[in-house]
N, C-alpha and C. Protein backbone atom coordinates (compact mmCIF):
# COMPACT_ATOMS: atom_id res chain seq x y z
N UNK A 1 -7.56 -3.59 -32.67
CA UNK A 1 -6.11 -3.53 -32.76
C UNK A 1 -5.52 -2.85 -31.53
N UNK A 2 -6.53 -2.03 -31.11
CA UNK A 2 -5.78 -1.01 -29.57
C UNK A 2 -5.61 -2.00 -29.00
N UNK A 3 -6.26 -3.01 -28.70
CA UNK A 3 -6.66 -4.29 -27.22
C UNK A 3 -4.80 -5.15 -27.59
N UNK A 4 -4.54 -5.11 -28.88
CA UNK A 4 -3.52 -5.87 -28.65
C UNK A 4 -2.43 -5.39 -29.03
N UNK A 5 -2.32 -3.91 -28.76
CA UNK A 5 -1.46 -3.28 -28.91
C UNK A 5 -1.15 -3.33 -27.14
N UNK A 6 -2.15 -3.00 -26.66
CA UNK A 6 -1.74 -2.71 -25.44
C UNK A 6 -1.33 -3.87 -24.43
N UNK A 7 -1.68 -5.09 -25.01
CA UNK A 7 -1.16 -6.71 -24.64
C UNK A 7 0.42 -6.72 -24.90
N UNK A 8 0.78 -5.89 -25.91
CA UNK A 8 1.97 -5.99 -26.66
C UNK A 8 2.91 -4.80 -25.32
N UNK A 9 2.51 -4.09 -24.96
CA UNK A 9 3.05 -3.14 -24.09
C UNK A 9 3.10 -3.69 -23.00
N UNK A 10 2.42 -4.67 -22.49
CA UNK A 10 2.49 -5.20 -20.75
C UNK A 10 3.23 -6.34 -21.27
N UNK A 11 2.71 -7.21 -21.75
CA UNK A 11 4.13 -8.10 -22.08
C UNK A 11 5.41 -7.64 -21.64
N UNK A 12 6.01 -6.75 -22.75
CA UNK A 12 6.85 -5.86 -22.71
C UNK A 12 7.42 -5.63 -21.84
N UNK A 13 6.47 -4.87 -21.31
CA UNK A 13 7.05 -4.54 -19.64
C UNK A 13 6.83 -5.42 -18.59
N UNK A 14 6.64 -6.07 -18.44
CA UNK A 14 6.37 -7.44 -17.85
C UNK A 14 7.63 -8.39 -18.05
N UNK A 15 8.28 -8.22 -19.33
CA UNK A 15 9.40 -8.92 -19.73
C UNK A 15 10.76 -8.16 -18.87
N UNK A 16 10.54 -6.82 -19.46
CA UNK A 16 11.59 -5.82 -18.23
C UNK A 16 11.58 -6.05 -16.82
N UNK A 17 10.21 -6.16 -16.30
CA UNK A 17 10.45 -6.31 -15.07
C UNK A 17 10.44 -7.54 -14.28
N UNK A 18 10.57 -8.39 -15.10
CA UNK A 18 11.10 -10.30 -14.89
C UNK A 18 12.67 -9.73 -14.58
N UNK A 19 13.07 -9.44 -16.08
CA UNK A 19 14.68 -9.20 -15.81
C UNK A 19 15.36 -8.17 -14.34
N UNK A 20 14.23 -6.98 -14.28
CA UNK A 20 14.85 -5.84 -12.97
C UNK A 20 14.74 -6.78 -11.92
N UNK A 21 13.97 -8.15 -11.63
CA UNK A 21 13.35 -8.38 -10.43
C UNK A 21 14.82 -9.76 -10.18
N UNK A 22 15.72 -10.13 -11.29
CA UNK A 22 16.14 -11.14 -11.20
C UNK A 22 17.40 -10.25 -10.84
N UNK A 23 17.65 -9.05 -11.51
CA UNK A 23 19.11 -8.16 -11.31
C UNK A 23 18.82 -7.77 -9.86
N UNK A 24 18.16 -7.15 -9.36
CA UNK A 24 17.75 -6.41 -8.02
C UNK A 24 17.69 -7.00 -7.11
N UNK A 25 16.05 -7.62 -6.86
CA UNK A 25 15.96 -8.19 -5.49
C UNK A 25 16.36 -9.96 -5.68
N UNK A 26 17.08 -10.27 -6.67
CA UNK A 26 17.70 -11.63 -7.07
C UNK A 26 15.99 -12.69 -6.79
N UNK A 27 15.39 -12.17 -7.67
CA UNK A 27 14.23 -13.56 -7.90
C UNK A 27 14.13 -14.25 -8.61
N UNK A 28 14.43 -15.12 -8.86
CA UNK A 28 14.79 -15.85 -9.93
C UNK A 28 13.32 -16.08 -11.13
N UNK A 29 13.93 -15.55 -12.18
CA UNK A 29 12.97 -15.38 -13.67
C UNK A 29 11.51 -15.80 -13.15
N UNK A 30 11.80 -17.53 -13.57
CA UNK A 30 10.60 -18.80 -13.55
C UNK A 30 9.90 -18.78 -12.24
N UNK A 31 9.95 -17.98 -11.01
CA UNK A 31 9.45 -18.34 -10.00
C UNK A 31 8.24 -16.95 -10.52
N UNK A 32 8.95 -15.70 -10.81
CA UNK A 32 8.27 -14.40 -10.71
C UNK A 32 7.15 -14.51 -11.89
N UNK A 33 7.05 -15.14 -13.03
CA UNK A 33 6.66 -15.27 -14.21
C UNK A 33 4.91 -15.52 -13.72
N UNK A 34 4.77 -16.62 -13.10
CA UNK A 34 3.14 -16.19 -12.72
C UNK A 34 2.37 -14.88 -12.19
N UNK A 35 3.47 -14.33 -11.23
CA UNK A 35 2.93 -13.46 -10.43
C UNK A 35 2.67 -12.40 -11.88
N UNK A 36 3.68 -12.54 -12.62
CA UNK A 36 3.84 -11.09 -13.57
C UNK A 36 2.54 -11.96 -13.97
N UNK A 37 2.59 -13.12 -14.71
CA UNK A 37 1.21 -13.21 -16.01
C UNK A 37 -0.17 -12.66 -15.52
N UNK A 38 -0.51 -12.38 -13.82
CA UNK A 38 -1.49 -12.35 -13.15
C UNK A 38 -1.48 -10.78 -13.17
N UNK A 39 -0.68 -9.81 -13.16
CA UNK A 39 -0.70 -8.66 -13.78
C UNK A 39 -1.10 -8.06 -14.70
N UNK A 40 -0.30 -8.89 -15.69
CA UNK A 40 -1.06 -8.67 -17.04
C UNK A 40 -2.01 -8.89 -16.73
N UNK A 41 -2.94 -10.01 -16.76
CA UNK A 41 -4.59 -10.52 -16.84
C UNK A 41 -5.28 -9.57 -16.15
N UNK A 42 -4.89 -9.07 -15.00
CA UNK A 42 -5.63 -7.65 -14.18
C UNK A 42 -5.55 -7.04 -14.73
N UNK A 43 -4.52 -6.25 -15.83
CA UNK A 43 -4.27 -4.74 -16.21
C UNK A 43 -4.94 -4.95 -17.72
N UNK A 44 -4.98 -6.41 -18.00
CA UNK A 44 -5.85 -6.41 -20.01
C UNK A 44 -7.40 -6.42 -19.37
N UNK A 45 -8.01 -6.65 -18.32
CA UNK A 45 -9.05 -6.89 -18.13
C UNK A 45 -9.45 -5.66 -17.34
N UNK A 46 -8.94 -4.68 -17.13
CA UNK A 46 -9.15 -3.48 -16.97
C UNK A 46 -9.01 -2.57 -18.11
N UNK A 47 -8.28 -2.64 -19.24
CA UNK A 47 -8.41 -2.02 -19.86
C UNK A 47 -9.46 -2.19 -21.12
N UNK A 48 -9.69 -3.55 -21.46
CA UNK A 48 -11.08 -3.97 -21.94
C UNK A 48 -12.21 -3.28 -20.84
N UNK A 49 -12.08 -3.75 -19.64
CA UNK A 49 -13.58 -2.43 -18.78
C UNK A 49 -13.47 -1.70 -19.40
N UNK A 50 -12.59 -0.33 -19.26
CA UNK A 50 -12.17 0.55 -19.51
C UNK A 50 -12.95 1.23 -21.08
N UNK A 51 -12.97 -0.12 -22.08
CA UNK A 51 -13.21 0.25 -23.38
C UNK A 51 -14.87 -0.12 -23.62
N UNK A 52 -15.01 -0.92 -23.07
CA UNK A 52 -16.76 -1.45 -23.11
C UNK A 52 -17.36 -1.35 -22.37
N UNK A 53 -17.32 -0.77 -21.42
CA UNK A 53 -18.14 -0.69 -19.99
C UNK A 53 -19.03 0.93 -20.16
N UNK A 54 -19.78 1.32 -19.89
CA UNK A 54 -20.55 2.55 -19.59
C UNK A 54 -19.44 3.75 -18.59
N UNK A 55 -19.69 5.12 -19.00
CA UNK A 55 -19.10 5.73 -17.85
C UNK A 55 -18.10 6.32 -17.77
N UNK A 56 -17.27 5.66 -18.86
CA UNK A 56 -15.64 6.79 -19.05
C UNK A 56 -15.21 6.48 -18.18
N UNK A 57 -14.91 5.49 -17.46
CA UNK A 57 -13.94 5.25 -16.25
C UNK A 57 -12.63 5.06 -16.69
N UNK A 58 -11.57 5.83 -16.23
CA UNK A 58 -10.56 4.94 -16.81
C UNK A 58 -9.77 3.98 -16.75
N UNK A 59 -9.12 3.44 -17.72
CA UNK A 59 -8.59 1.94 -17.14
C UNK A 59 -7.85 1.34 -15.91
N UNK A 60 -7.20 2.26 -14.82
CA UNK A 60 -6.54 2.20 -14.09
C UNK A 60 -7.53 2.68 -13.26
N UNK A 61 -8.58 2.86 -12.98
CA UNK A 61 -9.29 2.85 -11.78
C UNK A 61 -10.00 1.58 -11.81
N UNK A 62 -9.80 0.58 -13.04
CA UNK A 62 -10.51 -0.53 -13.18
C UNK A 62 -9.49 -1.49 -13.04
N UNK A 63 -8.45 -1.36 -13.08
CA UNK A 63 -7.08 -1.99 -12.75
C UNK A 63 -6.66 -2.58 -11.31
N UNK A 64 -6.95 -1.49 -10.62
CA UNK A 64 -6.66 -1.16 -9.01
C UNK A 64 -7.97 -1.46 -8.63
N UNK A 65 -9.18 -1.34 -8.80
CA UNK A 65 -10.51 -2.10 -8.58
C UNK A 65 -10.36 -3.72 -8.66
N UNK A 66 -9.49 -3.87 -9.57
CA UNK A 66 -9.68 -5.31 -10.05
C UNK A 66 -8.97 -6.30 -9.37
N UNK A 67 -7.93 -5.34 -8.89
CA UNK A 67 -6.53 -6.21 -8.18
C UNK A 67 -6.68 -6.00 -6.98
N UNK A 68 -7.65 -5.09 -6.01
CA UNK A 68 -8.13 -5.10 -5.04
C UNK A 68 -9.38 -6.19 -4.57
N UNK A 69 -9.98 -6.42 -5.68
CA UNK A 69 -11.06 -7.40 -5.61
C UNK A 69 -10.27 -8.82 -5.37
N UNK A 70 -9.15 -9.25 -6.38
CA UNK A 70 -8.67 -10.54 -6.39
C UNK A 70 -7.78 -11.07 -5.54
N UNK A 71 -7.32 -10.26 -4.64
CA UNK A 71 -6.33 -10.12 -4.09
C UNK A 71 -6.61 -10.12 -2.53
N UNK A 72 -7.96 -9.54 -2.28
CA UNK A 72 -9.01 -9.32 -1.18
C UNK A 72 -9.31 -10.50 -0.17
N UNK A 73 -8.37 -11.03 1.11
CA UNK A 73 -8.42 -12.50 1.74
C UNK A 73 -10.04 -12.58 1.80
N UNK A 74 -10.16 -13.95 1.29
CA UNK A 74 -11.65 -14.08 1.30
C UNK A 74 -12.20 -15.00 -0.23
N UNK A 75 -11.56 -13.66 -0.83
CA UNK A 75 -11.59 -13.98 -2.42
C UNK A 75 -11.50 -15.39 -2.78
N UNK A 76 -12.00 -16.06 -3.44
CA UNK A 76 -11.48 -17.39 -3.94
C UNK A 76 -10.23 -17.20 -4.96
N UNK A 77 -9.07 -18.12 -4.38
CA UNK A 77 -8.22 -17.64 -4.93
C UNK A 77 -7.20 -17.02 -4.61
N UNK A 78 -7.73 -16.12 -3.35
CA UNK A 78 -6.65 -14.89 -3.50
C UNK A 78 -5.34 -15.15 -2.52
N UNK A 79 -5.21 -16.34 -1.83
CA UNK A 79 -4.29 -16.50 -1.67
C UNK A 79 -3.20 -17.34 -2.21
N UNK A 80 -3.92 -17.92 -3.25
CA UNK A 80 -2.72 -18.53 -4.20
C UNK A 80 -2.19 -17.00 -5.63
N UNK A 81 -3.25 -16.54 -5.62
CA UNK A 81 -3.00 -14.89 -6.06
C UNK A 81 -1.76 -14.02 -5.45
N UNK A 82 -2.03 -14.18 -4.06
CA UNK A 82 -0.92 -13.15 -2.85
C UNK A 82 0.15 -14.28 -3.05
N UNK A 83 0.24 -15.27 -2.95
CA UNK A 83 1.48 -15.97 -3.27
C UNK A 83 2.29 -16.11 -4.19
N UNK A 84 1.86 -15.93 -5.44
CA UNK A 84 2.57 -15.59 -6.74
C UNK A 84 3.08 -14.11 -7.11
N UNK A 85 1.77 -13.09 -6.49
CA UNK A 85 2.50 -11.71 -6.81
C UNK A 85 3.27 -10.98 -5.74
N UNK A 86 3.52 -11.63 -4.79
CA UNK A 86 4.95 -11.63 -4.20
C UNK A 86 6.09 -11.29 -4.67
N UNK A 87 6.23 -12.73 -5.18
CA UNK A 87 7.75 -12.50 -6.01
C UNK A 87 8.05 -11.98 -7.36
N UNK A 88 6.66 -10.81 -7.32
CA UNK A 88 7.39 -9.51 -8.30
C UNK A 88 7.62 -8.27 -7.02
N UNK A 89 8.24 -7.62 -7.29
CA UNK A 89 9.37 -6.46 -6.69
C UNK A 89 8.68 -5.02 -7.18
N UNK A 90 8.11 -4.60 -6.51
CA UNK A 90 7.65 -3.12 -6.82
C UNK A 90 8.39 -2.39 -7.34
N UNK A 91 9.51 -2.68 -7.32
CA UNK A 91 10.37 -1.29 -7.64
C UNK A 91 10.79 -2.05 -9.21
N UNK A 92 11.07 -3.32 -8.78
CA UNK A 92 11.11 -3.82 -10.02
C UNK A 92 10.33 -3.44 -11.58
N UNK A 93 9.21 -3.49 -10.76
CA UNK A 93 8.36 -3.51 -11.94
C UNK A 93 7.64 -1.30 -12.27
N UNK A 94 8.06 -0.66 -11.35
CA UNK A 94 8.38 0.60 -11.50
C UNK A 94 9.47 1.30 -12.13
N UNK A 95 10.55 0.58 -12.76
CA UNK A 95 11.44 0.86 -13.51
C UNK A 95 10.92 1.15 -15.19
N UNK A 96 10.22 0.37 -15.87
CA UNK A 96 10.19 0.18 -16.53
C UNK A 96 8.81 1.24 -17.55
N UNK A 97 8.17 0.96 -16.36
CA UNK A 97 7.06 1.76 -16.46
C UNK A 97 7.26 3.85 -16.64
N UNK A 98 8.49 3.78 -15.57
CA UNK A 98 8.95 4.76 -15.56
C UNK A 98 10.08 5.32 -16.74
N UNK A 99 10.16 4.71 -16.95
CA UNK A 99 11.25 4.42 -18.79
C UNK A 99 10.16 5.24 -19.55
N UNK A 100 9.63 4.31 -19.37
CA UNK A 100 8.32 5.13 -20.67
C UNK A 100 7.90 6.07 -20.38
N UNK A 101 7.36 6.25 -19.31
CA UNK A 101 6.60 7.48 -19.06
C UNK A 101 7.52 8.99 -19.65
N UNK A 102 9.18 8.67 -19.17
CA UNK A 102 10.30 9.49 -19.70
C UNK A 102 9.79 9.93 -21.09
N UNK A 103 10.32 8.66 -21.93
CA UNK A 103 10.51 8.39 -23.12
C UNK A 103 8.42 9.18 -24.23
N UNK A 104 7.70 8.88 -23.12
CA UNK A 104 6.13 9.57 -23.82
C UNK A 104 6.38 11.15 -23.41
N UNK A 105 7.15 11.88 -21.93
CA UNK A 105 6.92 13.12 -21.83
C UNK A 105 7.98 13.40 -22.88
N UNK A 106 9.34 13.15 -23.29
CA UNK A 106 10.45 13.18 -23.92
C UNK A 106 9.88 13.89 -25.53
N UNK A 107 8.93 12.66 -25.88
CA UNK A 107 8.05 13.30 -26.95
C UNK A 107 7.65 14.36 -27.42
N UNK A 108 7.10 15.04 -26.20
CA UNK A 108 6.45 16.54 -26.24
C UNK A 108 6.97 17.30 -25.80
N UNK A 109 8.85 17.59 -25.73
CA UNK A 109 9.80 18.34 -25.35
C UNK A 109 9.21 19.76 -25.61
N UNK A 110 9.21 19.87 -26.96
CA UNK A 110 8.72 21.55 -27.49
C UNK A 110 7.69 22.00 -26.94
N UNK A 111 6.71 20.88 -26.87
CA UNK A 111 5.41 21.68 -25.56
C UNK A 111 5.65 21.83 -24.20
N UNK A 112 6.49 21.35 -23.62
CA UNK A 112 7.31 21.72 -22.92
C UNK A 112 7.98 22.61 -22.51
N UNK A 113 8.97 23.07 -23.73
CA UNK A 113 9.14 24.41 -24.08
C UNK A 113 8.47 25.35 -23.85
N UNK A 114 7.50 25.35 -24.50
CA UNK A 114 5.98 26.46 -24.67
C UNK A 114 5.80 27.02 -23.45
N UNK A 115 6.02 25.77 -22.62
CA UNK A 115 5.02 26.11 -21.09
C UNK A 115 6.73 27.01 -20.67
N UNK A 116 7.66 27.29 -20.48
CA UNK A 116 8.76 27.67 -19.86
C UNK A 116 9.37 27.73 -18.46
N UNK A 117 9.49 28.55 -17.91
CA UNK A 117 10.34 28.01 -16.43
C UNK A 117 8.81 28.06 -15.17
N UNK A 118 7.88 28.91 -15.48
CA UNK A 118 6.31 29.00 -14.70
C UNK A 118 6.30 27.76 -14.68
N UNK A 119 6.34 26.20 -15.79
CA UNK A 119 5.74 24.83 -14.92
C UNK A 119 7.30 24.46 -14.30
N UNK A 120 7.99 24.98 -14.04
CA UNK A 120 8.81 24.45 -13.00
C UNK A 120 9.00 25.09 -11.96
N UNK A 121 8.01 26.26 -11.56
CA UNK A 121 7.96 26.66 -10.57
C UNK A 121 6.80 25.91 -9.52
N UNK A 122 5.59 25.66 -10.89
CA UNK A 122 4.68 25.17 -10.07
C UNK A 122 4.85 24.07 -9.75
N UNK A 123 5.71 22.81 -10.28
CA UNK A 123 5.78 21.45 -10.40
C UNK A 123 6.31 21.89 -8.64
N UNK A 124 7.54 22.41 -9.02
CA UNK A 124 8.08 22.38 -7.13
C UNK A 124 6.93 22.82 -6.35
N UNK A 125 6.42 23.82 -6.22
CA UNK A 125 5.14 24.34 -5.45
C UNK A 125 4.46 22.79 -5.03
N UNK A 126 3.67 22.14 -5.99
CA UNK A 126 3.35 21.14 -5.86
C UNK A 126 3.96 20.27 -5.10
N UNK A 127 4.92 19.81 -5.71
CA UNK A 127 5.58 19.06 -5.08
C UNK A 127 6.15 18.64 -3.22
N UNK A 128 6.76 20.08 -3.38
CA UNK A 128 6.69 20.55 -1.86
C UNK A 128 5.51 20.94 -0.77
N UNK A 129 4.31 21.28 -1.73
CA UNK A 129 3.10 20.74 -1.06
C UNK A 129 2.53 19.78 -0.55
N UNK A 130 3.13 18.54 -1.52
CA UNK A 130 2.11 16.87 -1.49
C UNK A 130 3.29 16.73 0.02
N UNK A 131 4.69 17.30 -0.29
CA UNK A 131 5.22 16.46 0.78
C UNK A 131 5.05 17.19 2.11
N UNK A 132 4.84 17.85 2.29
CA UNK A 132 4.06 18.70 3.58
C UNK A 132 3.45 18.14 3.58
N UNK A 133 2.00 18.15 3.07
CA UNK A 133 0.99 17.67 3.33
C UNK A 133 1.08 16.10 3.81
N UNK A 134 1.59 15.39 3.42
CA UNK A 134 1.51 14.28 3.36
C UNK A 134 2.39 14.24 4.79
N UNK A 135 3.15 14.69 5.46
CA UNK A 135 4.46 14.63 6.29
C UNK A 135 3.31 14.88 7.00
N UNK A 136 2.33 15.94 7.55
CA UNK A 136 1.62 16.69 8.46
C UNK A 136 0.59 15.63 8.77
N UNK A 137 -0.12 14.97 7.45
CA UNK A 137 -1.19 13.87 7.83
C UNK A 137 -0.53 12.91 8.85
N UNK A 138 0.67 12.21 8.30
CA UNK A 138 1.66 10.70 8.84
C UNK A 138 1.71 11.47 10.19
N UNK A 139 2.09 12.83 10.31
CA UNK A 139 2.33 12.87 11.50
C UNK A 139 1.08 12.49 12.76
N UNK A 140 0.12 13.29 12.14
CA UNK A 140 -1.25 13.47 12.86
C UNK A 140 -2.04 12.14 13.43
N UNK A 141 -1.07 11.10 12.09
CA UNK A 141 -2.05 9.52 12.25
C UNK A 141 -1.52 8.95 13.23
N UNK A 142 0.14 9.29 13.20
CA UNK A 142 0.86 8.24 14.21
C UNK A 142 0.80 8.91 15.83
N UNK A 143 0.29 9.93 15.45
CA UNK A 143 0.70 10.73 17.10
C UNK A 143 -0.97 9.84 17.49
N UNK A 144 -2.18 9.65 16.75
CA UNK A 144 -3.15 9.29 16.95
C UNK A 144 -3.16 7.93 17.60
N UNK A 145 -2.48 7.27 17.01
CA UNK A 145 -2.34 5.74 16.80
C UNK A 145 -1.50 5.11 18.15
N UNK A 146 -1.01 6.47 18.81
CA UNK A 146 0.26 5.75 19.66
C UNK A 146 1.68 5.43 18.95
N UNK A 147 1.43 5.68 17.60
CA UNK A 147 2.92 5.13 17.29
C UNK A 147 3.89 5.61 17.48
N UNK A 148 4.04 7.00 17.81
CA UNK A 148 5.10 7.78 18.50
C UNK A 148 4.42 9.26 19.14
């Protein structure tokens, strides 16, 4: 019942982000609809790994394994693959996903609570870390690279 519960959730969101991709970057429904069904099929077939496979991996390292494999020029396939998941919209399809994620932390408000203003000191700490860090690497690559 988990396996098609969680069919029932990418659908879902898959359906949302048909609609963000037709409001936003104007793609029209029927063109984006393969690229999305090819999503799904990566993200149910990672999460079946995920459930039968040896190892505790979790499903999203089998996800991003999977869509790296199919997607990979070379691949059989993968460029009628890169041609369909095109015309879904990243951001498109990050809306929706991000809804929920709200709506699952939203859940555990009172534990939330618990923790008090300390995880919002550290969240910024963090935060303002990754982006240093991350600012200091870009810098280091492009000064490497010639790019500026």
């Amino acid at each position: 019942m988990k396996l098609l519960e969680s069919l029932y959730v990418l659908i879902l969101v898959g359906i949302l982000t048909l609609v963000g991709n037709q409001v936003g970057p104007k793609i029209p429904f029927a063109e984006a609809i393969p690229g999305m069904a090819i999503l799904i099929l990566i993200s149910m077939a990672g999460i079946i790994a995920a459930k039968y496979l040896p190892g505790g991996i979790p499903a999203v390292a089998y996800v991003v394994t999977l869509g790296c494999i199919v997607t990979y020029p070379g691949f059989p396939g993968a460029d009628a693959i890169n041609k369909y998941m095109v015309k879904v919209n990243f951001l498109a399809l990050c809306t929706p996903i991000l809804a929920y994620a709200g709506i699952a932390i939203g859940k555990d408000l009172d534990a939330l609570k618990k923790l008090g203003w300390r995880i919002l000191v550290v969240s910024c700490v963090v935060f303002i870390g990754t982006y240093i860090g991350s600012a200091i690497i870009a810098e280091v690559l492009l000064k490497a690279t010639g790019q500026i």
